[in-house]
N, C-alpha and C. Protein backbone atom coordinates (compact mmCIF):
# COMPACT_ATOMS: atom_id res chain seq x y z
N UNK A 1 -17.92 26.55 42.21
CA UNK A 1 -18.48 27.20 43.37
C UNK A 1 -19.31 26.23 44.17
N UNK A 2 -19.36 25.96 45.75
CA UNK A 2 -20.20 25.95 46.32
C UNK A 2 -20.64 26.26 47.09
N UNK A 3 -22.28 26.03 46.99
CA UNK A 3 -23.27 27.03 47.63
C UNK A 3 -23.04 28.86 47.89
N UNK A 4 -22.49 28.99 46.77
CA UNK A 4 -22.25 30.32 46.88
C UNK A 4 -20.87 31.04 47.30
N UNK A 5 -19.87 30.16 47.36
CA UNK A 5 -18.28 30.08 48.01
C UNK A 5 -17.52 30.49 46.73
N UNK A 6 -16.90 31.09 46.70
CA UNK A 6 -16.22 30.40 45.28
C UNK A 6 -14.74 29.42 45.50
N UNK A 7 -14.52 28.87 44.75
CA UNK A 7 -13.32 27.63 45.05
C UNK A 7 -11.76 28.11 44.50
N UNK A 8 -11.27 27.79 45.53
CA UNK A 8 -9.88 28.15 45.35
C UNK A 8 -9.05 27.47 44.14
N UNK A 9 -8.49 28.17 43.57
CA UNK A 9 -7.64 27.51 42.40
C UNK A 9 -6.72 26.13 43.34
N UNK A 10 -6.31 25.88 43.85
CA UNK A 10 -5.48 24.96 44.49
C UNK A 10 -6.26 24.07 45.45
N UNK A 11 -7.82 23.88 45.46
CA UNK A 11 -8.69 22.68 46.20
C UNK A 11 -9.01 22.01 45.42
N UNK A 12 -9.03 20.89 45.09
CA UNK A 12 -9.46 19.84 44.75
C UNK A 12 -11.32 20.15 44.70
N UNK A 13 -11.85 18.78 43.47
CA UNK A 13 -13.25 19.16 43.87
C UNK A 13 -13.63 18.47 44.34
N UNK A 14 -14.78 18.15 45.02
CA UNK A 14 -15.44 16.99 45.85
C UNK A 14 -16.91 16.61 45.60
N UNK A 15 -16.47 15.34 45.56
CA UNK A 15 -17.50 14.11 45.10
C UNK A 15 -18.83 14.56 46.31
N UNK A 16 -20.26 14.15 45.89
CA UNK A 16 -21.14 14.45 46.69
C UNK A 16 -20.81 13.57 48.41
N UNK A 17 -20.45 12.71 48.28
CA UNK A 17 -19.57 12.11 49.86
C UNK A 17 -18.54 13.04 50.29
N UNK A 18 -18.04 13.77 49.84
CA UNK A 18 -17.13 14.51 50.25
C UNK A 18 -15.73 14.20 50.21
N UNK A 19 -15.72 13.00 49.54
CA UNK A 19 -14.29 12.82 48.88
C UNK A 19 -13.46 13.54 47.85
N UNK A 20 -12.42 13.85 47.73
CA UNK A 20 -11.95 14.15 46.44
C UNK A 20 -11.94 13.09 45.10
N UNK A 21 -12.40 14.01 44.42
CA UNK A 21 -12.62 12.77 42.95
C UNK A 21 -11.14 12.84 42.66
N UNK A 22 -11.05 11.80 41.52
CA UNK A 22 -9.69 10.89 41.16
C UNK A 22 -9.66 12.45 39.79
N UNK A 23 -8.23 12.39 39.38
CA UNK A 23 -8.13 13.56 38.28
C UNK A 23 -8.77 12.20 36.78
N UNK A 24 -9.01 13.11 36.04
CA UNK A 24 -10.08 12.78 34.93
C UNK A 24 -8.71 12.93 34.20
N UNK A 25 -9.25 12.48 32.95
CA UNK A 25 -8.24 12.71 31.58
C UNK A 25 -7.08 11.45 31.27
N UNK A 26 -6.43 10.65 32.41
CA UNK A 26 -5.70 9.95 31.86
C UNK A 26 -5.65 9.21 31.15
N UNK A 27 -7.11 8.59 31.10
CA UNK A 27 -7.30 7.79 30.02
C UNK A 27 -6.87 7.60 28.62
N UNK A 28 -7.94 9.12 28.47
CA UNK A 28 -7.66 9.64 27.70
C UNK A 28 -6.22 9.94 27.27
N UNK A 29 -5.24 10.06 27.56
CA UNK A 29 -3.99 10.63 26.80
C UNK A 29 -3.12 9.19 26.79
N UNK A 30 -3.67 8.10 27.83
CA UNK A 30 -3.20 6.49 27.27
C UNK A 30 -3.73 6.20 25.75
N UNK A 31 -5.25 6.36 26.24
CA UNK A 31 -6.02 6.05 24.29
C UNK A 31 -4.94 6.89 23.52
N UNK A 32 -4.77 7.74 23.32
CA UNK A 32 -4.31 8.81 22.43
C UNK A 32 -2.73 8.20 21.82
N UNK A 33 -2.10 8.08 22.80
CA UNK A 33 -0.75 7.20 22.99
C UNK A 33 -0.74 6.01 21.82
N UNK A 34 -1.55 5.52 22.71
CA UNK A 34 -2.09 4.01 21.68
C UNK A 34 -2.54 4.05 20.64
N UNK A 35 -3.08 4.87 20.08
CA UNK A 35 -3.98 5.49 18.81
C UNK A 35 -2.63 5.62 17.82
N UNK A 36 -1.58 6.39 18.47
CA UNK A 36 -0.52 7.13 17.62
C UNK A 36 0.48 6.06 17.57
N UNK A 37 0.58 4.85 17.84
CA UNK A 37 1.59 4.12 18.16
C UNK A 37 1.02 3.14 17.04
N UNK A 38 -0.60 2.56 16.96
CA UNK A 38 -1.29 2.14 15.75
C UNK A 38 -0.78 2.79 14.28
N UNK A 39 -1.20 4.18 14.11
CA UNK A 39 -0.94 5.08 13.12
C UNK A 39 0.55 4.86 12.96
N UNK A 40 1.47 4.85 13.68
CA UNK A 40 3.29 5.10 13.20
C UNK A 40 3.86 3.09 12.85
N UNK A 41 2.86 1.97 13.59
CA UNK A 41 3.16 0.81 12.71
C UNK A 41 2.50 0.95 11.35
N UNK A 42 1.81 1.36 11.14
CA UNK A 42 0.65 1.46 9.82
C UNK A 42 1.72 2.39 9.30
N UNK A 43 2.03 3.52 8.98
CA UNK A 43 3.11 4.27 8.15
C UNK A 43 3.88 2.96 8.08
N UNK A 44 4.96 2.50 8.97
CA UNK A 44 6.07 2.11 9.05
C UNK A 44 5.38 0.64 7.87
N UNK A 45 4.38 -0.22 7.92
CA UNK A 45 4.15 -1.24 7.46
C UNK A 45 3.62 -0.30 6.10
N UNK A 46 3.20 0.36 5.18
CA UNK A 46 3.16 1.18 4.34
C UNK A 46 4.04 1.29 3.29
N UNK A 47 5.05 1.89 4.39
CA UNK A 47 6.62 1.70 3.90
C UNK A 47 7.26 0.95 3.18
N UNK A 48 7.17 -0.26 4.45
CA UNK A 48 7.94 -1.46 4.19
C UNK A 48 7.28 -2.16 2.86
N UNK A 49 5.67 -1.95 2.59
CA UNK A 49 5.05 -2.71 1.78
C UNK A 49 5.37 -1.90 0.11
N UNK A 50 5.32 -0.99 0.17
CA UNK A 50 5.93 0.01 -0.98
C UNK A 50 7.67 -0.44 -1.52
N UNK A 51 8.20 0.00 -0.91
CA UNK A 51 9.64 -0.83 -1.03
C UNK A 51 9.53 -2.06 -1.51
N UNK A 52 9.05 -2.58 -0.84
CA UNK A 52 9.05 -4.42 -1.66
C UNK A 52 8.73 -4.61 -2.57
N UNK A 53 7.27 -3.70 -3.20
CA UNK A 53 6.51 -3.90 -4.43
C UNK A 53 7.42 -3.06 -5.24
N UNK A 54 8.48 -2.32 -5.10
CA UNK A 54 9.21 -1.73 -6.01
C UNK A 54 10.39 -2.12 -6.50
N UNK A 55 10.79 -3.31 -5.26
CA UNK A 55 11.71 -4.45 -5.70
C UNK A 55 11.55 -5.41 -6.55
N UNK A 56 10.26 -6.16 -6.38
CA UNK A 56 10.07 -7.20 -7.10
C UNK A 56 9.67 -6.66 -8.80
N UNK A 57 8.91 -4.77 -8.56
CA UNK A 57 8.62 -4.28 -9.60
C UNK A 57 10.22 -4.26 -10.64
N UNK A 58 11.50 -3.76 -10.01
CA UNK A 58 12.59 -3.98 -10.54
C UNK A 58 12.86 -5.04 -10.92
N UNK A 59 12.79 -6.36 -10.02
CA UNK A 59 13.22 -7.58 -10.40
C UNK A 59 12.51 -8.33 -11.84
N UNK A 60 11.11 -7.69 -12.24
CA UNK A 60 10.17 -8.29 -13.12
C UNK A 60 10.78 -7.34 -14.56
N UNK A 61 10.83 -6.31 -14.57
CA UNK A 61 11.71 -5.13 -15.44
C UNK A 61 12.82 -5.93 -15.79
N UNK A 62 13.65 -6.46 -15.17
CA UNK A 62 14.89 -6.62 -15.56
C UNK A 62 14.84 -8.24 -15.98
N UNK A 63 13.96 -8.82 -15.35
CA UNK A 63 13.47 -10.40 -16.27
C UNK A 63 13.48 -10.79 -17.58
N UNK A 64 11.84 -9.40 -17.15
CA UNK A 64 11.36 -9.31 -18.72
C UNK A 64 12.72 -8.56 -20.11
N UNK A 65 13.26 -7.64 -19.47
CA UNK A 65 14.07 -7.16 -20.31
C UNK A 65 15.43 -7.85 -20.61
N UNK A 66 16.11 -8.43 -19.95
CA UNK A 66 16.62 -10.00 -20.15
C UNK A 66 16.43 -10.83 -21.27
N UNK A 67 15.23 -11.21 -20.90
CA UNK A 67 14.42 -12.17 -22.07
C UNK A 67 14.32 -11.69 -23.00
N UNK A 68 13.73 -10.58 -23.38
CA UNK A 68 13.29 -10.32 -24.66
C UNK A 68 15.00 -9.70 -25.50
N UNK A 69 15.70 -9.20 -24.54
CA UNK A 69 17.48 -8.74 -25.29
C UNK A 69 17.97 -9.83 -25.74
N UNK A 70 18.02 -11.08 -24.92
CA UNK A 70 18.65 -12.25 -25.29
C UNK A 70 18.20 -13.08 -26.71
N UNK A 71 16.99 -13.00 -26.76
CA UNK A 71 16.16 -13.44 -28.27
C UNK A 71 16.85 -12.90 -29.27
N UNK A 72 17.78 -11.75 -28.93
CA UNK A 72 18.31 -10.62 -30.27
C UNK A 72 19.69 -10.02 -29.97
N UNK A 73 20.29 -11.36 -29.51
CA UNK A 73 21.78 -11.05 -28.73
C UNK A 73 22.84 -11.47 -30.20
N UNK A 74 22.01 -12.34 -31.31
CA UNK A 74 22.94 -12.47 -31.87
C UNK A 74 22.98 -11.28 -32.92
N UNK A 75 21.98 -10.90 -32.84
CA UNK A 75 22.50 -9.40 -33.92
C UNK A 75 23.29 -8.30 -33.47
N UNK A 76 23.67 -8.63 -32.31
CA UNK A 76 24.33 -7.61 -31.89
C UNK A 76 23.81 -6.85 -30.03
N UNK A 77 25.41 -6.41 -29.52
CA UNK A 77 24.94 -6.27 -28.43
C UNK A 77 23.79 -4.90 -28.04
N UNK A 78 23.80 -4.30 -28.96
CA UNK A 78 23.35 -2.70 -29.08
C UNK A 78 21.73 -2.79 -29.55
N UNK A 79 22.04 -3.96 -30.37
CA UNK A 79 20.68 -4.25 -30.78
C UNK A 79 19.49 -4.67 -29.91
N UNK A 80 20.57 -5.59 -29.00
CA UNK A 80 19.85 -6.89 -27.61
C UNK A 80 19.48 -5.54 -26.39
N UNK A 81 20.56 -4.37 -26.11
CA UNK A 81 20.43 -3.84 -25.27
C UNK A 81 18.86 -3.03 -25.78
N UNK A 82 19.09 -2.27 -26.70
CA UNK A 82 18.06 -1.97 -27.30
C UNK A 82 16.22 -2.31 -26.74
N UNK A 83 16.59 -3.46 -27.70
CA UNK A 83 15.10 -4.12 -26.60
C UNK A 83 14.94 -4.41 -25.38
N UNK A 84 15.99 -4.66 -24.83
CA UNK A 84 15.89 -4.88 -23.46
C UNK A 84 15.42 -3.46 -22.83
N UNK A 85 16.09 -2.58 -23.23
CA UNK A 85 15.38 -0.51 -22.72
C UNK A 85 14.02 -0.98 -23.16
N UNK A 86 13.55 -0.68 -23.96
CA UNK A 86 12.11 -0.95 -24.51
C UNK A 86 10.97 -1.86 -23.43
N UNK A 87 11.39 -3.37 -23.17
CA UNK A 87 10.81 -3.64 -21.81
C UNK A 87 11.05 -3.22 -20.47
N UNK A 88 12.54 -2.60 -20.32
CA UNK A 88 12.61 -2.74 -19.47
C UNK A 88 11.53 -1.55 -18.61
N UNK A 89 11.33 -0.26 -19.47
CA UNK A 89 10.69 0.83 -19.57
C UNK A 89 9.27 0.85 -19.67
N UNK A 90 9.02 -0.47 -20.16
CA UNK A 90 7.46 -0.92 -20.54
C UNK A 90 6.93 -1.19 -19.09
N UNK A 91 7.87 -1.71 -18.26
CA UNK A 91 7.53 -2.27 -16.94
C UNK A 91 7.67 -1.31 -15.70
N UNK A 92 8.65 -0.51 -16.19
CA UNK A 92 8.04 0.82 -15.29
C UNK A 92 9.40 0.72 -14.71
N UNK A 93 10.48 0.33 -15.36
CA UNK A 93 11.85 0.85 -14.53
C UNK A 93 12.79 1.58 -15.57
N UNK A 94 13.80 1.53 -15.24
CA UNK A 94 14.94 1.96 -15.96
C UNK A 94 15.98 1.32 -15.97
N UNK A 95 16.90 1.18 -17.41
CA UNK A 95 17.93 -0.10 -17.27
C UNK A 95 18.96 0.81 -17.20
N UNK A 96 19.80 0.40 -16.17
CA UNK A 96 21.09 1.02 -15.94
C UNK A 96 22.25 0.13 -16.28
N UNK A 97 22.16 -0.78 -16.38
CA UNK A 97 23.06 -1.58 -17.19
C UNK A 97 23.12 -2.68 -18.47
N UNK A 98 23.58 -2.43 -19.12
CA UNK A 98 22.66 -4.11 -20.14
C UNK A 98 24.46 -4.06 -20.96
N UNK A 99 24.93 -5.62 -20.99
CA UNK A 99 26.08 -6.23 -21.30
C UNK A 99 25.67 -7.78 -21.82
N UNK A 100 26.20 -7.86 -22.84
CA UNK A 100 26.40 -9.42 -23.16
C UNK A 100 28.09 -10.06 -22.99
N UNK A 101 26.98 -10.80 -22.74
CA UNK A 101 28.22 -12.06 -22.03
C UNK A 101 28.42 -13.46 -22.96
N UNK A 102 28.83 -13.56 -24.13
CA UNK A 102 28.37 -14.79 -25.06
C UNK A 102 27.56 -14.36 -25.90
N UNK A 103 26.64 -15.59 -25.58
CA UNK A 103 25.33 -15.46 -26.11
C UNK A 103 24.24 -15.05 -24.50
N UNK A 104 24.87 -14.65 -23.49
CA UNK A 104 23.68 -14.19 -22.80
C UNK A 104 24.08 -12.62 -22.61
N UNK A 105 22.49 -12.48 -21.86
CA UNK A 105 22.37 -11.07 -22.05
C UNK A 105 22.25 -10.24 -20.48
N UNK A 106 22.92 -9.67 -19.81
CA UNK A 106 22.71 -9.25 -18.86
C UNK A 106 22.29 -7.89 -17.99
N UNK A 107 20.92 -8.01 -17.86
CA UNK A 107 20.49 -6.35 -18.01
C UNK A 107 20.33 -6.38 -16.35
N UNK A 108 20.53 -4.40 -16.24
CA UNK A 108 20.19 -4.23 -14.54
C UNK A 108 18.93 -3.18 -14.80
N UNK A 109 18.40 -3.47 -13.77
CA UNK A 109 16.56 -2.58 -13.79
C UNK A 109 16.88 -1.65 -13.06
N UNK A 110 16.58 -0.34 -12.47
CA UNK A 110 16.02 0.46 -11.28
C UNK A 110 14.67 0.75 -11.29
N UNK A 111 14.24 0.60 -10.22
CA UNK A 111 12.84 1.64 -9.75
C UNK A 111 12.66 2.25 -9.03
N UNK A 112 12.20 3.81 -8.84
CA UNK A 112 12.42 4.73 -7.79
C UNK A 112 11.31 4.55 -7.10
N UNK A 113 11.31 4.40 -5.78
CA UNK A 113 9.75 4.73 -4.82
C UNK A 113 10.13 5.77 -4.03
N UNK A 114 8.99 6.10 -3.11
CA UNK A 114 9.19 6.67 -2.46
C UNK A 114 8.52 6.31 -1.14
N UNK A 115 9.14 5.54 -0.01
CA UNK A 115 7.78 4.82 0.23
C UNK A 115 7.30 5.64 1.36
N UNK A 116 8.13 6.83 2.06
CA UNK A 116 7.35 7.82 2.88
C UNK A 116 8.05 9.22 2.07
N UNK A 117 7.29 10.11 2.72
CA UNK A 117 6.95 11.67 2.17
C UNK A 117 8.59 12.21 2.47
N UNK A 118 9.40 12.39 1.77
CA UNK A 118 10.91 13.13 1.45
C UNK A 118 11.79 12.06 1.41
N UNK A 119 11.02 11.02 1.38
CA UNK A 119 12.30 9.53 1.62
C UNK A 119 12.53 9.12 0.10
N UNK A 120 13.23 9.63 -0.65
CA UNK A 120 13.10 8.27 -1.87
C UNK A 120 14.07 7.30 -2.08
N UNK A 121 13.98 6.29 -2.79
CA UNK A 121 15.09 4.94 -2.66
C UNK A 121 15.18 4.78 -4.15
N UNK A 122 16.21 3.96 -4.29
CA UNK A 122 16.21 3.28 -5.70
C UNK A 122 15.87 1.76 -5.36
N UNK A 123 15.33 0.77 -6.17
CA UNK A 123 15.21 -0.57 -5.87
C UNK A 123 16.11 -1.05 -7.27
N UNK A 124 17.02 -1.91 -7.56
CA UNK A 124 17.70 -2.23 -7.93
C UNK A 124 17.97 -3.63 -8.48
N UNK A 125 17.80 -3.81 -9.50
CA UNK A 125 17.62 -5.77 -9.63
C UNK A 125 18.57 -6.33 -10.91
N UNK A 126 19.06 -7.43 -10.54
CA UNK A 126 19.70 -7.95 -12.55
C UNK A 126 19.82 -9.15 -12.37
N UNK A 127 19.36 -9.26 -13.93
CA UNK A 127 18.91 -10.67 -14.57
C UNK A 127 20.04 -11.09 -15.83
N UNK A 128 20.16 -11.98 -15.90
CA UNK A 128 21.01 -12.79 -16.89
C UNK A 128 19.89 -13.63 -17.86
N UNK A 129 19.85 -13.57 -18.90
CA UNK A 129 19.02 -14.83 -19.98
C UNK A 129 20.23 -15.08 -20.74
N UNK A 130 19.88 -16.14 -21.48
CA UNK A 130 20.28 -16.86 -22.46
C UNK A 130 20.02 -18.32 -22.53
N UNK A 131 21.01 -18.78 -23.93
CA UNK A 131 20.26 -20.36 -23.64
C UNK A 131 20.03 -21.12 -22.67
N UNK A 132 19.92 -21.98 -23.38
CA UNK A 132 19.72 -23.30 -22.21
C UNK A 132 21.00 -23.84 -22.33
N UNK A 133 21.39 -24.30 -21.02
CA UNK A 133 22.52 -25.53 -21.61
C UNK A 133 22.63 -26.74 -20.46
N UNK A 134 22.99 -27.92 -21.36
CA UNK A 134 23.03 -28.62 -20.56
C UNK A 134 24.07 -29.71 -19.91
């Protein structure tokens, strides 16, 4: 209202010069923009950082379980696979494959993440041990 007028839904308001002021708020919904565009790289880098640590978490599972099957490959392959489940499980995956080849031993790891909310993945890794040769 002024001075006792009341103001029409469709006038603009006016600055004490008698200009129309600039509309308010845009700023605001740029910040906001920008705010949410911060927040969806941060998920997305979250993500990406989860996944990886669940790869290399597979790849270390299936190392370790490798190594320790191959130490006990000559008693047998059931025996080698054996321990190899045992680490591979110790490390926080699951062996989905374990085969000897010789005297080496070749186990596969999984690890499930999940690295956003309804997304889950498998991470997937395999390792070969055995001797040395030269």
């Amino acid at each position: 209202m002024r001075a006792g007028v009341p103001v029409e839904s469709g006038e603009r308001r006016k600055s004490a010069g008698g200009k129309p002021q600039a509309d308010r708020g845009g700023a605001t919904v740029c910040l906001l923009a920008i705010g949410m565009v911060f927040v969806l790289v941060g998920v997305f880098g979250a993500a990406l950082g989860a996944a990886r640590c669940a790869r290399h978490q597979a790849r270390n599972a299936a190392d370790f379980g490798a190594l320790a099957g191959a130490v006990q490959v000559l008693d047998g392959a059931d025996v080698a696979c054996a321990r190899a489940a045992d680490l591979v499980s110790a490390n926080g995956g699951r062996m989905t494959g374990c085969r000897a080849d010789g005297l080496d031993l070749i186990v596969t790891a999984q690890v499930r993440v999940a690295p956003l909310p309804g997304l889950t993945r498998d991470a997937v890794a395999t390792s070969r041990a055995g001797p040395a040769r030269s």
